[in-house]
Protein backbone atom coordinates (compact mmCIF):
# COMPACT_ATOMS: atom_id res chain seq x y z
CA UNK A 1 115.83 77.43 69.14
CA UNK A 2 116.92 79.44 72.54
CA UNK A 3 119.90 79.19 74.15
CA UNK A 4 120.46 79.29 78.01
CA UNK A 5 124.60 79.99 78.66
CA UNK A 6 125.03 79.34 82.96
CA UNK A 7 128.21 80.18 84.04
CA UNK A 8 129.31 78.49 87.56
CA UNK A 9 132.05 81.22 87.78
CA UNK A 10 135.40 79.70 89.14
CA UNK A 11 133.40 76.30 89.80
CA UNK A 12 135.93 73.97 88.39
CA UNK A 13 138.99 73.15 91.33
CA UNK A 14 141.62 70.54 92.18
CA UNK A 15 141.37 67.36 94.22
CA UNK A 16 141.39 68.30 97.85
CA UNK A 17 142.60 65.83 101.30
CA UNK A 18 139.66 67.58 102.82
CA UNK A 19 137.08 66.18 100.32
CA UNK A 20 138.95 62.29 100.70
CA UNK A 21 140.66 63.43 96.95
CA UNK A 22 137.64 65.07 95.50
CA UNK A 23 137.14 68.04 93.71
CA UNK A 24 134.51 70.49 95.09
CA UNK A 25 131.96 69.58 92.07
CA UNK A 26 132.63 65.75 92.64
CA UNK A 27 132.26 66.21 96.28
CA UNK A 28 128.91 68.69 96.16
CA UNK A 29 125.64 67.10 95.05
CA UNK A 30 124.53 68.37 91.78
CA UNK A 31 121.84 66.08 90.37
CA UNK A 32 120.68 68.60 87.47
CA UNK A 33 124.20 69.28 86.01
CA UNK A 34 125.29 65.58 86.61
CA UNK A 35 121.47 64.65 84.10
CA UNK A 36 122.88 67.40 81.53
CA UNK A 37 126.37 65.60 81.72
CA UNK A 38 124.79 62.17 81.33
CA UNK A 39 122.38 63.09 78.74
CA UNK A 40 124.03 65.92 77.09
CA UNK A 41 127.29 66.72 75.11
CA UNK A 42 130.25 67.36 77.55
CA UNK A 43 133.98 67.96 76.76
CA UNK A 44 136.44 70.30 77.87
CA UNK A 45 137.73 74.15 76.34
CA UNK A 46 140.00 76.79 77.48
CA UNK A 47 138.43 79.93 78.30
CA UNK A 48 142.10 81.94 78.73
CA UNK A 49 144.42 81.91 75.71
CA UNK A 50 147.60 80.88 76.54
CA UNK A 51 150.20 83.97 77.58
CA UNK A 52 146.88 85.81 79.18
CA UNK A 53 145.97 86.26 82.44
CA UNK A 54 143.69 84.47 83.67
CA UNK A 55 141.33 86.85 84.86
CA UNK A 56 137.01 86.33 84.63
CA UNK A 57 137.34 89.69 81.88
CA UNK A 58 139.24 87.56 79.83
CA UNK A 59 137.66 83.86 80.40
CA UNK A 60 133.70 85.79 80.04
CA UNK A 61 134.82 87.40 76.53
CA UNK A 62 135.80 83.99 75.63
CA UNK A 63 132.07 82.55 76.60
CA UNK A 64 130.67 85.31 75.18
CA UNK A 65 132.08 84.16 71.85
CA UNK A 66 135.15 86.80 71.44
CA UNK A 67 138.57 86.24 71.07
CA UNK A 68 140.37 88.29 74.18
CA UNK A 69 143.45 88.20 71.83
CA UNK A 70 141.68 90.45 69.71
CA UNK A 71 139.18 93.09 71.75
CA UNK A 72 140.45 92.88 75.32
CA UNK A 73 141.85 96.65 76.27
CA UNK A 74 141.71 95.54 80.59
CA UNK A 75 139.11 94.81 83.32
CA UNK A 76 138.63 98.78 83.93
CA UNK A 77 137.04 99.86 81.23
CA UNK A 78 134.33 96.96 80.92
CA UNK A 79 133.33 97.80 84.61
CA UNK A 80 133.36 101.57 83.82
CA UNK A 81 130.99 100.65 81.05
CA UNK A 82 128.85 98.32 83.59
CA UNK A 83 128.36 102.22 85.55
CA UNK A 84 127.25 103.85 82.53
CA UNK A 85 130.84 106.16 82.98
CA UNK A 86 131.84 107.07 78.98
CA UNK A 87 135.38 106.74 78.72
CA UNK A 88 137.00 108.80 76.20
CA UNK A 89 139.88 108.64 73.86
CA UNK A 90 142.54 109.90 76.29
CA UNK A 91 141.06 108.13 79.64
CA UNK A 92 141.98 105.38 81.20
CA UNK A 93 139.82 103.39 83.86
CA UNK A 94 141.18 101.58 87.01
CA UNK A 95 139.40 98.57 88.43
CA UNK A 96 139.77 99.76 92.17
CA UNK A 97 139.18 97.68 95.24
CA UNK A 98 138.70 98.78 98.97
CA UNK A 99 140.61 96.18 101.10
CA UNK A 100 141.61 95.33 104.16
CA UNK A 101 146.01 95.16 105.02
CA UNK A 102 146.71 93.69 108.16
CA UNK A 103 150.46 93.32 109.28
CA UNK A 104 151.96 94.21 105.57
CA UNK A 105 149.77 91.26 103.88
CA UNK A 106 146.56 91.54 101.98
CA UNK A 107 144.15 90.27 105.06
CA UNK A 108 140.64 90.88 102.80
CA UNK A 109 140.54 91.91 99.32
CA UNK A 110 136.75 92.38 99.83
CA UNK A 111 137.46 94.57 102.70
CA UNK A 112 134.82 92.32 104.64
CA UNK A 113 132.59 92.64 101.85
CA UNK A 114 132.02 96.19 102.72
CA UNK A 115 128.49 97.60 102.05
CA UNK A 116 127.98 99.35 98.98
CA UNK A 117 126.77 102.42 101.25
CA UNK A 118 130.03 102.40 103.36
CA UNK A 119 131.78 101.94 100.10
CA UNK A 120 130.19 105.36 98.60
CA UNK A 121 131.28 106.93 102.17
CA UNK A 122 134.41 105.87 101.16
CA UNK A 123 135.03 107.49 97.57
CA UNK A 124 133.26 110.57 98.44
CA UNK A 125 135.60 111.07 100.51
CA UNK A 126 138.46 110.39 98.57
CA UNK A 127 137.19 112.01 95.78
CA UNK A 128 136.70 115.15 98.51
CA UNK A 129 140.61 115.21 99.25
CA UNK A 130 142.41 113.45 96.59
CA UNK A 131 140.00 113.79 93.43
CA UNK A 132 140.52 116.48 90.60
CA UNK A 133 139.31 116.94 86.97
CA UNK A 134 141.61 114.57 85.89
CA UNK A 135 141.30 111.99 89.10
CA UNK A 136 137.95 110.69 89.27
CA UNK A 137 136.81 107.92 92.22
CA UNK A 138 133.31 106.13 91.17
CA UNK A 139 131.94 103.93 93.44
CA UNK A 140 130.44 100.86 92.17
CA UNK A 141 129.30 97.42 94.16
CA UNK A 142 130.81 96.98 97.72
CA UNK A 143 134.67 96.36 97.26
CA UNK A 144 134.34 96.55 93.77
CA UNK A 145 134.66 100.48 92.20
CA UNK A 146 136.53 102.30 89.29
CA UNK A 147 139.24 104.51 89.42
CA UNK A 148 139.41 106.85 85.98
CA UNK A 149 142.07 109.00 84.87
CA UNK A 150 141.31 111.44 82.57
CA UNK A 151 142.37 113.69 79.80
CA UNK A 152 145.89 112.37 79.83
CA UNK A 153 148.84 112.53 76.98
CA UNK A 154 149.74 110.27 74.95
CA UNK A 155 153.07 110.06 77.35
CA UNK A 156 150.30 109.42 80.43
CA UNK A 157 148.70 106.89 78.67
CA UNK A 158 151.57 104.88 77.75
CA UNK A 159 152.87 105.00 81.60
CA UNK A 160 149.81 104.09 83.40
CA UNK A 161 148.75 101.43 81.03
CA UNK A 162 151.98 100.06 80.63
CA UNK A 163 152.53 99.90 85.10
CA UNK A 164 152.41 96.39 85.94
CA UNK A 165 149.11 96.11 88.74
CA UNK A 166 148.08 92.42 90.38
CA UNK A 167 144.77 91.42 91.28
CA UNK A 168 143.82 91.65 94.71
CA UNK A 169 142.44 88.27 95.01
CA UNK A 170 145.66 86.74 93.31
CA UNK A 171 147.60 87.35 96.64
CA UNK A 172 145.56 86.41 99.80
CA UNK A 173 147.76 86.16 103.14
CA UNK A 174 150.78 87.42 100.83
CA UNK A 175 152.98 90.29 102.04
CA UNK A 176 151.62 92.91 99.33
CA UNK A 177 154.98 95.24 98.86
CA UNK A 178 155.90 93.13 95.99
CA UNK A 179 152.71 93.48 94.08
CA UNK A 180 152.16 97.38 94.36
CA UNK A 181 152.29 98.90 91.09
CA UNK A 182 155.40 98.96 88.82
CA UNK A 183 156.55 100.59 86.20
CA UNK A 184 156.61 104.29 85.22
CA UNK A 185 153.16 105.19 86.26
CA UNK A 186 154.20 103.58 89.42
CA UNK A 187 154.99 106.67 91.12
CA UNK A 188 151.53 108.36 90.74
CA UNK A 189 149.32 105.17 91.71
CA UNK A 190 151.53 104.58 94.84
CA UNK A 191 150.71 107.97 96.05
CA UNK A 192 147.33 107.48 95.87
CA UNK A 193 147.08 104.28 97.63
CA UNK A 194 149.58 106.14 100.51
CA UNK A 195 147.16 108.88 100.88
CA UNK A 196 143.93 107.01 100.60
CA UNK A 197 145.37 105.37 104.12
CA UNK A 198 145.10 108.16 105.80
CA UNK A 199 141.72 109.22 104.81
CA UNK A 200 139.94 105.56 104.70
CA UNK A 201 141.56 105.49 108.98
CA UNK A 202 139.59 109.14 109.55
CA UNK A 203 136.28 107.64 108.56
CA UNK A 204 136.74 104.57 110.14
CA UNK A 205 136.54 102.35 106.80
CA UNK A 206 136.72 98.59 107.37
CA UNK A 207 138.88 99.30 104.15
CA UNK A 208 142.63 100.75 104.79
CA UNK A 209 143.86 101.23 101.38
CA UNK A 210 142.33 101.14 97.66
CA UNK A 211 144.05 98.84 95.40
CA UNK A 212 143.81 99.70 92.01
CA UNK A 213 144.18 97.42 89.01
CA UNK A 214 143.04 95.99 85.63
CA UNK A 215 143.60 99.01 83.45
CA UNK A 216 143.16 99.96 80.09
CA UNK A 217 141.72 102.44 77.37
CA UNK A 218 138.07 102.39 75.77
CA UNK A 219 137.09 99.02 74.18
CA UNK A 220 136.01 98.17 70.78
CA UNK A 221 134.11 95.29 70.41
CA UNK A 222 131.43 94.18 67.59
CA UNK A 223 128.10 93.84 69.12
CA UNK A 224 127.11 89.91 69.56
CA UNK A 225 123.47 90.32 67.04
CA UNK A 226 125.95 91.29 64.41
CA UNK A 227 128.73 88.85 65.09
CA UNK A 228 126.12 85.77 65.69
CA UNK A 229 123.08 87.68 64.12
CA UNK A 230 120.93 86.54 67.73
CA UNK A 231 119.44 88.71 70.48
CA UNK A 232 120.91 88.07 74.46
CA UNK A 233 120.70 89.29 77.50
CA UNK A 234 122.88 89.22 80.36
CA UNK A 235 122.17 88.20 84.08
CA UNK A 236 124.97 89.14 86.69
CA UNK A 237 125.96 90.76 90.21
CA UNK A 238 128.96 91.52 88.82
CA UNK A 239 129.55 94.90 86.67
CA UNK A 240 132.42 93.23 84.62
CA UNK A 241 130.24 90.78 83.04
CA UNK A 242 127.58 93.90 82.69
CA UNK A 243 130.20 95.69 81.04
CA UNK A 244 131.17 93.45 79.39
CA UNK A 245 127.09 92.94 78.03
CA UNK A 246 126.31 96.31 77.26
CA UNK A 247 130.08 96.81 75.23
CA UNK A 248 128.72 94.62 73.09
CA UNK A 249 125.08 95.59 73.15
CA UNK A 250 123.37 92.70 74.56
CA UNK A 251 120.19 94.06 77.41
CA UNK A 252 122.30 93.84 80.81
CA UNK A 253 119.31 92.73 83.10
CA UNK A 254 119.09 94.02 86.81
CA UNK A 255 117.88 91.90 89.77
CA UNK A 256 117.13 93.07 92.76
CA UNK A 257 119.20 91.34 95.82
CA UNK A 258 122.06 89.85 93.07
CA UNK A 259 124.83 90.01 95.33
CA UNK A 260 127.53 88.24 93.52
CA UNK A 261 128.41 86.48 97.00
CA UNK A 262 126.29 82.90 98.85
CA UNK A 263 123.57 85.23 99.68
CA UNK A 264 122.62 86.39 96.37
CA UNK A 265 118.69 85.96 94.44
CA UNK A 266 118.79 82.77 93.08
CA UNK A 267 115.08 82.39 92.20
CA UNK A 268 115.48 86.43 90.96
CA UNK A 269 117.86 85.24 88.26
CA UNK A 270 115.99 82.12 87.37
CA UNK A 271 112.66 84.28 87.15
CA UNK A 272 114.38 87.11 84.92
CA UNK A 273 116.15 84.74 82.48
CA UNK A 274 112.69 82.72 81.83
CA UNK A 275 111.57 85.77 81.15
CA UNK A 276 114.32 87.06 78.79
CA UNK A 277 114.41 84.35 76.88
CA UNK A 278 111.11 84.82 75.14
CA UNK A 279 112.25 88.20 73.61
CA UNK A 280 116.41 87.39 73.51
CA UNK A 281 117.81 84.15 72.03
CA UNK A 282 120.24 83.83 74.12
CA UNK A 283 120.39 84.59 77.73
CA UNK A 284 123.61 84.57 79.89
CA UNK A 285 123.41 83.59 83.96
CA UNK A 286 126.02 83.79 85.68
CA UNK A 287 126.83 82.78 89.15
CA UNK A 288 129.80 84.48 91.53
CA UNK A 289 129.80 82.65 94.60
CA UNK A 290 131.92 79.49 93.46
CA UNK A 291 133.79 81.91 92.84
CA UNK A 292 134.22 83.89 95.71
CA UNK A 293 134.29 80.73 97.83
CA UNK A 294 137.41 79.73 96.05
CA UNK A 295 139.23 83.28 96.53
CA UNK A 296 138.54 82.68 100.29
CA UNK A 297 139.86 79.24 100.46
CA UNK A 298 136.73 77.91 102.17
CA UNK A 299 135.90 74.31 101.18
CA UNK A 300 132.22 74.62 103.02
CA UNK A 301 130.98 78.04 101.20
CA UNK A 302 132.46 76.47 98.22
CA UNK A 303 130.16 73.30 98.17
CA UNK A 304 127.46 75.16 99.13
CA UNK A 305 128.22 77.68 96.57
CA UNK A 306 128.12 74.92 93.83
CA UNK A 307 124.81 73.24 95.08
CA UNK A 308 122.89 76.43 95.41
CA UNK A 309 123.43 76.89 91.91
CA UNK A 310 122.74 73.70 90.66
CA UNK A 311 119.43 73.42 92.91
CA UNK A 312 118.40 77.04 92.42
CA UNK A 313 119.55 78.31 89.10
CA UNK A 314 120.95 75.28 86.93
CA UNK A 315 117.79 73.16 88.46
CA UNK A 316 114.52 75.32 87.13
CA UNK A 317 116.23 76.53 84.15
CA UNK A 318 116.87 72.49 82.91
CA UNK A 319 113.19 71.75 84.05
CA UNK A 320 110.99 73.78 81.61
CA UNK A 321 113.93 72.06 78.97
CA UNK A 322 112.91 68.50 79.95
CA UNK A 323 109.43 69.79 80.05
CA UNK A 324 109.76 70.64 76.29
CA UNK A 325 108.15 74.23 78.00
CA UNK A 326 110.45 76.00 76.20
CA UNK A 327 112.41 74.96 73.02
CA UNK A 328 115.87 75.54 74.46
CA UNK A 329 119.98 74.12 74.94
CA UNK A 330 121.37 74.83 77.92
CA UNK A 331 125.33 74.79 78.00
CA UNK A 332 126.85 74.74 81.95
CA UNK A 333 130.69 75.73 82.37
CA UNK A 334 132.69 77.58 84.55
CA UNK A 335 134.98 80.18 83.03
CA UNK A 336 138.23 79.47 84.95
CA UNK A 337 139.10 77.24 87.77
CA UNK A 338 139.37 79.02 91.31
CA UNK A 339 141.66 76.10 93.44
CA UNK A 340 140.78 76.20 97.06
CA UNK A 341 144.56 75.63 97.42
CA UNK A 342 145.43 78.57 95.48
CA UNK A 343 142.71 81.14 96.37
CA UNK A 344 143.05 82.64 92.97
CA UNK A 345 142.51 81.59 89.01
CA UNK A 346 144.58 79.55 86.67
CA UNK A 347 144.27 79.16 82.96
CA UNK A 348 143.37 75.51 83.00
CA UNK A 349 140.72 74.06 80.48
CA UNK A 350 137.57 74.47 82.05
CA UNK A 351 134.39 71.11 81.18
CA UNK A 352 131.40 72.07 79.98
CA UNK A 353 127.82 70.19 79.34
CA UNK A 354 125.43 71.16 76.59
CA UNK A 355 121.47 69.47 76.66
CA UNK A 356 118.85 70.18 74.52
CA UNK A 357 115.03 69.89 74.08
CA UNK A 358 115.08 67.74 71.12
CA UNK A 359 118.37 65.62 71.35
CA UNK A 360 118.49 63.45 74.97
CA UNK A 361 121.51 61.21 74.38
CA UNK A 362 122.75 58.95 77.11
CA UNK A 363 126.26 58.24 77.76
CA UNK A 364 127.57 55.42 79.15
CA UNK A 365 130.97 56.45 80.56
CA UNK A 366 129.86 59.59 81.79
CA UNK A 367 127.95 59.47 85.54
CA UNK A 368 127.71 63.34 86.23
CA UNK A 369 129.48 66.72 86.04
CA UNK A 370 132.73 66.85 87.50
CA UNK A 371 136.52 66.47 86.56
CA UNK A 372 136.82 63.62 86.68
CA UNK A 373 133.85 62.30 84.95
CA UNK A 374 134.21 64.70 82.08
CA UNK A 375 137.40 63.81 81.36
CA UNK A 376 136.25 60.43 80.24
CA UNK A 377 134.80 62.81 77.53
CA UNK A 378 137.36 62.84 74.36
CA UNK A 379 135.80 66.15 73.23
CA UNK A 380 137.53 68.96 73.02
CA UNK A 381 136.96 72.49 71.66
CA UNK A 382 140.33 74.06 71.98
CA UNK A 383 139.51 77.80 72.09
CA UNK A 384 137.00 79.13 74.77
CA UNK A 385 135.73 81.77 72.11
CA UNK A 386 134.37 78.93 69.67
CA UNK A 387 132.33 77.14 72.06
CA UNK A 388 129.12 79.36 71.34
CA UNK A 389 129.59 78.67 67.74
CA UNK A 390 129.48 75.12 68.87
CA UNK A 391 126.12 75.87 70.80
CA UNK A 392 124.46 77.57 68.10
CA UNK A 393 125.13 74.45 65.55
């Protein structure tokens, strides 16, 4: 048996006036997760243990069948691992976003999705005036790049990783001076972000500040064919979720054109995870543009967001499963909800529909894949982190 995981990521939202009380996925039309809803197992699990942020780092090591309680260190290090940058005992690694301030407030966390060029522009430069041996800049996907501290005390350690830091995308069109770093490493970071200012206005960035966040030491996680004693493979845009693969040595799987925004390779995905799957067990696809739709607060990119994933990726993957082409499950979820009216993540329980080759049930109650439908289910896995066991049964 192979297992297909395809992670809509923020896909799951809140009824919205705009939609006549609908939720994005009731609202969008999503024939091929509504037949894996109706003919599947569906029920509900929470990807973000309670007292955690709800950040995709935590809800993806939850899919991924680990228990963020126990192995999450921060969002830095998985994405330095994503770059192939080795983080040593005494280093610490910064998630660090370009964006965009406008009038105090955090105008684009994205920066206007800056290019990944203009984004290397950027850190050369700031790694030209600001860098040292133990203040290093990488550069990573557009907006989204590491900053890595190294050879630090143990005092260092304590003060940077301890500094309270907010995401970015968790305060869109919010005056930003009360979410700048805090804490006793405060003092350091906040220089950084003054100077980078002035040298992101001399080139002309769209970006005017970095904004760094999600921080934390080295990781130490058991690899997944020893935990679950299966191969997978790993198909994302995004280096956290690649970071996130290769910490726990699944094959992290490039596509050319994966964008993790609405104009990413669909079909590129779809044809590398066919692929995968006959030399991996279990193959991971996951999706950013729900997502990203729901940082943004746009209802349209949103829905569109959704559909393109259930036509494009969710669609071909469940065909050669009907088919009986390959001998497969496939289990759709999102890994947190991303509200339109929020812009950001909460920790809410997340549904999630499993199908497989040789077990078409049909439910009665349930019509398709949304909300509302699935909460008709009475099944309920109550930690994120044993769903895959679940799967694998």
């Amino acid at each position: 048996m192979k297992y297909f995981v395809v992670i809509g990521d923020g896909m799951s939202d809140l009824p919205l006036k705009e939609l006549g009380g609908k939720t994005p996925l009731e609202a969008a039309s999503t024939p091929n997760m509504d037949y894996i809803a109706k003919y599947g197992v569906c029920g509900w699990t929470k990807n973000v243990p309670s007292g955690m942020t709800p950040g995709s780092d935590v809800a993806a090591m939850s899919i991924f069948g680990y228990d963020p309680k126990k192995g999450y260190t921060g969002r830095g290090p998985l994405e330095a691992a994503s770059l192939g940058v080795r983080l040593g005992e005494k280093d610490i690694a910064f998630r660090c976003n370009l964006v965009t301030i406008g009038d105090g407030k955090m105008k684009d966390f994205t920066a206007g999705h800056i290019s990944t060029d203009e984004a290397r522009r950027a850190f050369k430069e700031l790694n030209k005036k600001i860098g040292s041996k133990k203040i290093e800049f990488i550069p990573g996907l557009s907006y989204r790049n590491l900053l890595v501290f190294r050879d630090l005390g143990g005092g260092e350690i304590q003060r940077l990783v301890g500094t309270k830091t907010t995401p970015p995308h968790d305060i869109s069109g919010k005056r930003i001076a009360s979410y700048l770093p805090k804490g006793r490493g405060e003092e350091l970071l906040l220089s950084l972000i003054n100077e980078s200012e002035l040298i992101l206005r001399q080139i002309k960035s769209k970006a005017t500040i970095i904004w760094p966040w999600g921080q934390g030491g080295r990781p130490r996680i058991e690899s997944f064919s020893s935990k679950n004693k299966k191969s997978a493979a790993v198909i994302t845009a995004v280096h956290l979720l690649k970071g996130l693969g290769l910490s726990t040595g699944m094959e992290v799987i490039n596509v050319p054109g994966a964008t993790g925004y609405l104009d990413t390779n669909y079909s590129g995905k779809v044809k590398a995870a066919i692929n995968a799957i006959k030399r991996r067990e279990v193959v991971f696809v996951h999706v950013e543009a729900p997502d990203e739709a729901g940082h943004e607060g746009d209802i349209k990119h949103k829905l569109k967001a959704i559909e393109d994933f259930d036509r494009l990726v969710v669609g071909p993957i469940l065909e050669k499963i009907r088919l009986k082409k390959i001998n497969a499950k496939i289990l759709v979820l999102p890994d947190h909800p991303t509200p339109i009216k929020y812009k950001t993540h909460t920790a809410d329980p997340v549904p999630f529909a499993i199908f497989s080759s040789y077990n078409k049930l049909c439910s009665l109650k349930i019509k398709g894949y949304s909300e509302r439908q699935i909460r008709k289910s009475k099944f309920k896995i109550k930690h994120g982190h044993e769903l895959l066991a679940y799967l694998f049964k």
